[in-house]
Protein backbone atom coordinates (compact mmCIF):
# COMPACT_ATOMS: atom_id res chain seq x y z
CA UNK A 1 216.63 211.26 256.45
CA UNK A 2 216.15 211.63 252.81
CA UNK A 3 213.07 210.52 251.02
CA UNK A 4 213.42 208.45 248.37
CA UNK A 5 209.79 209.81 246.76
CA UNK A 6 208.42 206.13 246.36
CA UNK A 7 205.86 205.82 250.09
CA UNK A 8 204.13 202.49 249.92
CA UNK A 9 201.32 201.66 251.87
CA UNK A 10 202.78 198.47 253.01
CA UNK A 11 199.46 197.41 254.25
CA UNK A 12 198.32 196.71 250.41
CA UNK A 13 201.18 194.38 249.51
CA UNK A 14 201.62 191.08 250.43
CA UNK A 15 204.23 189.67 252.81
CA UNK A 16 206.19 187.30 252.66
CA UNK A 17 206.16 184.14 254.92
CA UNK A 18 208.99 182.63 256.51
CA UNK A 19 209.97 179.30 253.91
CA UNK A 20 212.89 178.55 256.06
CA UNK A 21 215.09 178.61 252.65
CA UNK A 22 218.11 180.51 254.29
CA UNK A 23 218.07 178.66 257.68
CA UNK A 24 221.70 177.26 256.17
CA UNK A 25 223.26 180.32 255.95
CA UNK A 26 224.38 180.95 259.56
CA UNK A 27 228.15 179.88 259.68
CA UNK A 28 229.13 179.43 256.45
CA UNK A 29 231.89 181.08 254.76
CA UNK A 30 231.52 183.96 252.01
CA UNK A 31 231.97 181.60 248.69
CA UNK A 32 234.83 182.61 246.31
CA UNK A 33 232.47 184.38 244.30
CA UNK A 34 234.12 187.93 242.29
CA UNK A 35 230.98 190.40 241.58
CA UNK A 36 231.34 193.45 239.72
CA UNK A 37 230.72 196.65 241.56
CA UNK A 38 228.43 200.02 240.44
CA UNK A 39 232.33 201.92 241.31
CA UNK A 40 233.68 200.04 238.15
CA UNK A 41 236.15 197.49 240.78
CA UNK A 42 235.40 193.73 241.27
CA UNK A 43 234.50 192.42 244.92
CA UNK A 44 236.26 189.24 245.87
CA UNK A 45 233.67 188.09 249.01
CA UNK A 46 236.20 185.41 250.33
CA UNK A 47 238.74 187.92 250.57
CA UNK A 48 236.60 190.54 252.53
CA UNK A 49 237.22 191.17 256.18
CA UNK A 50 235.81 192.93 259.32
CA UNK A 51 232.07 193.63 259.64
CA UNK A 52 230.28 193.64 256.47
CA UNK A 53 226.64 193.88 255.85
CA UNK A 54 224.34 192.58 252.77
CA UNK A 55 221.33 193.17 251.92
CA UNK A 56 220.09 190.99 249.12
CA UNK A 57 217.00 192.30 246.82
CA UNK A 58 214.73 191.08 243.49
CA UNK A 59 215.41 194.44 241.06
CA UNK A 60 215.26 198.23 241.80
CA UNK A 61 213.01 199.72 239.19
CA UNK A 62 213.90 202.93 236.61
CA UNK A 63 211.89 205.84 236.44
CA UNK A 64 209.83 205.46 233.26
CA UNK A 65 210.11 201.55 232.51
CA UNK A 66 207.25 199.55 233.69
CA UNK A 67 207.23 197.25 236.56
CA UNK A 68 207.03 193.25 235.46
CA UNK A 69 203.66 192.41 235.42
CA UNK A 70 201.96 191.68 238.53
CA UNK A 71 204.95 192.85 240.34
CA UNK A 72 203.12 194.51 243.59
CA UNK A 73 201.39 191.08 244.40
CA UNK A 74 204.11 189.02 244.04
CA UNK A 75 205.34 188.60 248.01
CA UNK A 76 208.18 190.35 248.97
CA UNK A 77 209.30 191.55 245.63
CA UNK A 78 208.38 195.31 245.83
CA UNK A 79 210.15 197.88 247.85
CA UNK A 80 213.97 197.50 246.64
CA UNK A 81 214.17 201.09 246.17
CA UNK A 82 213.09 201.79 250.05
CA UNK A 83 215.33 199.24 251.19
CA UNK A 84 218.41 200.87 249.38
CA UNK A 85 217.44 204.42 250.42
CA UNK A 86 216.80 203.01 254.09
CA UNK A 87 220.34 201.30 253.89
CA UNK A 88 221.73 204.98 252.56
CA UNK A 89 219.58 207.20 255.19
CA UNK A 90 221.38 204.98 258.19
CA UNK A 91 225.10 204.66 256.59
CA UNK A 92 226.81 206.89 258.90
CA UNK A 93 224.97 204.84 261.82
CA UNK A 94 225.70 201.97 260.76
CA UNK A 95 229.50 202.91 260.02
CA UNK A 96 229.51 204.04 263.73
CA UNK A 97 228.63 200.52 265.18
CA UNK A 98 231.79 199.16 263.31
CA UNK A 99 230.43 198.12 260.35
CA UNK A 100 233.62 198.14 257.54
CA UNK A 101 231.35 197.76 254.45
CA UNK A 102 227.92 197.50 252.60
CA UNK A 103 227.01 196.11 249.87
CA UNK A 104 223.13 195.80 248.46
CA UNK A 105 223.35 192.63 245.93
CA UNK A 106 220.87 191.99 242.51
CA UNK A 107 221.01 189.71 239.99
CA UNK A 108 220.59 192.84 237.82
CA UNK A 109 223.42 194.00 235.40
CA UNK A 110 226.22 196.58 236.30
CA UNK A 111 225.07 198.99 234.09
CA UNK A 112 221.29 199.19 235.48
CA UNK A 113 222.45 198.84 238.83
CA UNK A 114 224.67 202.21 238.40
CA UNK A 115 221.69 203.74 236.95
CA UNK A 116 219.62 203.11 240.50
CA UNK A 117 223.49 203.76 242.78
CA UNK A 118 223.67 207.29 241.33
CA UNK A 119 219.72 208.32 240.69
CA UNK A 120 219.70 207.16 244.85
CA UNK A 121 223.10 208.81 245.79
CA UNK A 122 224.08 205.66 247.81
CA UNK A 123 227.39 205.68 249.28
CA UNK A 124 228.13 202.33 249.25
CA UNK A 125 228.10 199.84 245.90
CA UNK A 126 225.79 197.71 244.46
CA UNK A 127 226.87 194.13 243.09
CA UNK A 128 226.09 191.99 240.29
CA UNK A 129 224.90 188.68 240.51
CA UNK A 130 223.68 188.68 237.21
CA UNK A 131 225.27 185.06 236.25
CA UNK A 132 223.90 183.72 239.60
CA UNK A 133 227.20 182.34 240.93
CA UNK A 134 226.84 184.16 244.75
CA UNK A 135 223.06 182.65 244.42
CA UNK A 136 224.46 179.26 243.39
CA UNK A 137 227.15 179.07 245.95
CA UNK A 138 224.93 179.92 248.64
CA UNK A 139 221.96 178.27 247.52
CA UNK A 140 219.71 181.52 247.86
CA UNK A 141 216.28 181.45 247.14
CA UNK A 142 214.94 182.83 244.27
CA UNK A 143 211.78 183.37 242.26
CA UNK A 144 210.92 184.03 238.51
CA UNK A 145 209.25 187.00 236.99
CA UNK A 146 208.62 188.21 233.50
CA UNK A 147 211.36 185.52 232.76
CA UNK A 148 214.09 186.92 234.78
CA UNK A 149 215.11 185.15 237.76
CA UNK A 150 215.70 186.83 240.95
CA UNK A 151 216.63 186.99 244.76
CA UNK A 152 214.04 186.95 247.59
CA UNK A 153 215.29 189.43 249.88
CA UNK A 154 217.61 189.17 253.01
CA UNK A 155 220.41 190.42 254.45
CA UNK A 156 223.10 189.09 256.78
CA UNK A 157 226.17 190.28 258.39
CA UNK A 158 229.81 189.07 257.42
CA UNK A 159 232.39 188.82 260.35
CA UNK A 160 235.54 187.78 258.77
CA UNK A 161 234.35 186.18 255.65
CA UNK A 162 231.84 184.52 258.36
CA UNK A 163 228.35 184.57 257.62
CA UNK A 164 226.22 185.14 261.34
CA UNK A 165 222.75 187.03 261.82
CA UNK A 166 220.85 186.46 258.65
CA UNK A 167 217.02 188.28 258.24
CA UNK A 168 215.25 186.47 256.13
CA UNK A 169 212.09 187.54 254.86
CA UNK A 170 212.34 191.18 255.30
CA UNK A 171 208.60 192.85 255.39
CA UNK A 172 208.62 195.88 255.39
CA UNK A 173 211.60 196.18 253.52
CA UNK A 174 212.33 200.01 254.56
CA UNK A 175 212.63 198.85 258.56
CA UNK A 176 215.85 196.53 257.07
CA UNK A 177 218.31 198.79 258.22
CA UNK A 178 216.97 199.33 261.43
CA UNK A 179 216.97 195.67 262.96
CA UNK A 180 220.55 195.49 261.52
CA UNK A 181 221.20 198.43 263.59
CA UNK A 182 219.37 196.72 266.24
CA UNK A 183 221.40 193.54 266.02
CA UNK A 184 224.63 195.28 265.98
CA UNK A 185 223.52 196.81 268.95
């Protein structure tokens, strides 16, 4: 597995707690939501099929640019980075188990978002959420930093346009791709 050069002592940051804000989700269909993807197409989720797996995070961070204030005490809102490169690291494994697509999902722009896709070599794409429709439609939770609003993280798994397992709060978010893996299993 690749590193992804960020190693967070996970014991310093605070974890989330359990809210029970995407207890909904189970069962519902994807919404008829387009996104724009980091490989310059446009994702229609109602119109995807098979096995497809989100994971849903607050912001990656750039090299250089600062962090919104507070950022590492805020629950749940750092380790995007890990998550993606943990998503990445188990692709091929994940592939294996039938899985037919990934997709990690920010309210961040296009543009930033390609920044992270190609500085992390992720072979999958990231979508855009950036006018909150996919957070409207499925009534994600959210939370507000440095005036910028954005997802708590989660993932869930697609069968069919069908949402099923949902993981919701992830803590540590670099073990997210294993307990997929474990609940494709």
């Amino acid at each position: 597995m690749m590193s992804h050069g960020m190693e967070v002592d996970w014991a310093d940051i605070p974890a989330p707690e359990d809210d029970r804000a995407v207890d909904h989700l189970s069962g519902l269909t994807l919404p008829d939501v387009r996104l724009e993807a980091t490989d310059s197409t446009a994702v229609s989720l109602s119109e995807l099929t098979g096995t497809v797996v989100f994971y849903v995070y607050p912001r990656t961070g750039q090299p250089g640019i600062a962090l919104p204030d507070g950022w590492d005490m805020i629950p749940g809102a750092r380790g995007c980075t890990p998550q993606s490169c943990a998503f990445r690291d188990h692709f091929v494994e994940l592939k294996a188990l039938g899985v037919d697509q990934v997709f990690g999902i920010s309210t961040q722009d296009t543009a930033y978002q390609r920044e992270a896709a190609e500085r992390l070599h992720l072979p999958f794409s990231l979508l855009s959420d950036a006018d909150l429709a996919f957070t409207k439609a499925l009534k994600l939770p959210t939370f507000e930093a440095d005036g910028m609003t954005l997802l708590k993280r989660l993932s869930f798994i697609a069968r069919d346009g069908v949402i099923g397992d949902v993981l919701y709060p992830i803590f540590p978010p670099d073990q997210n791709a294993e307990l997929v893996l474990k609940m494709l299993r």
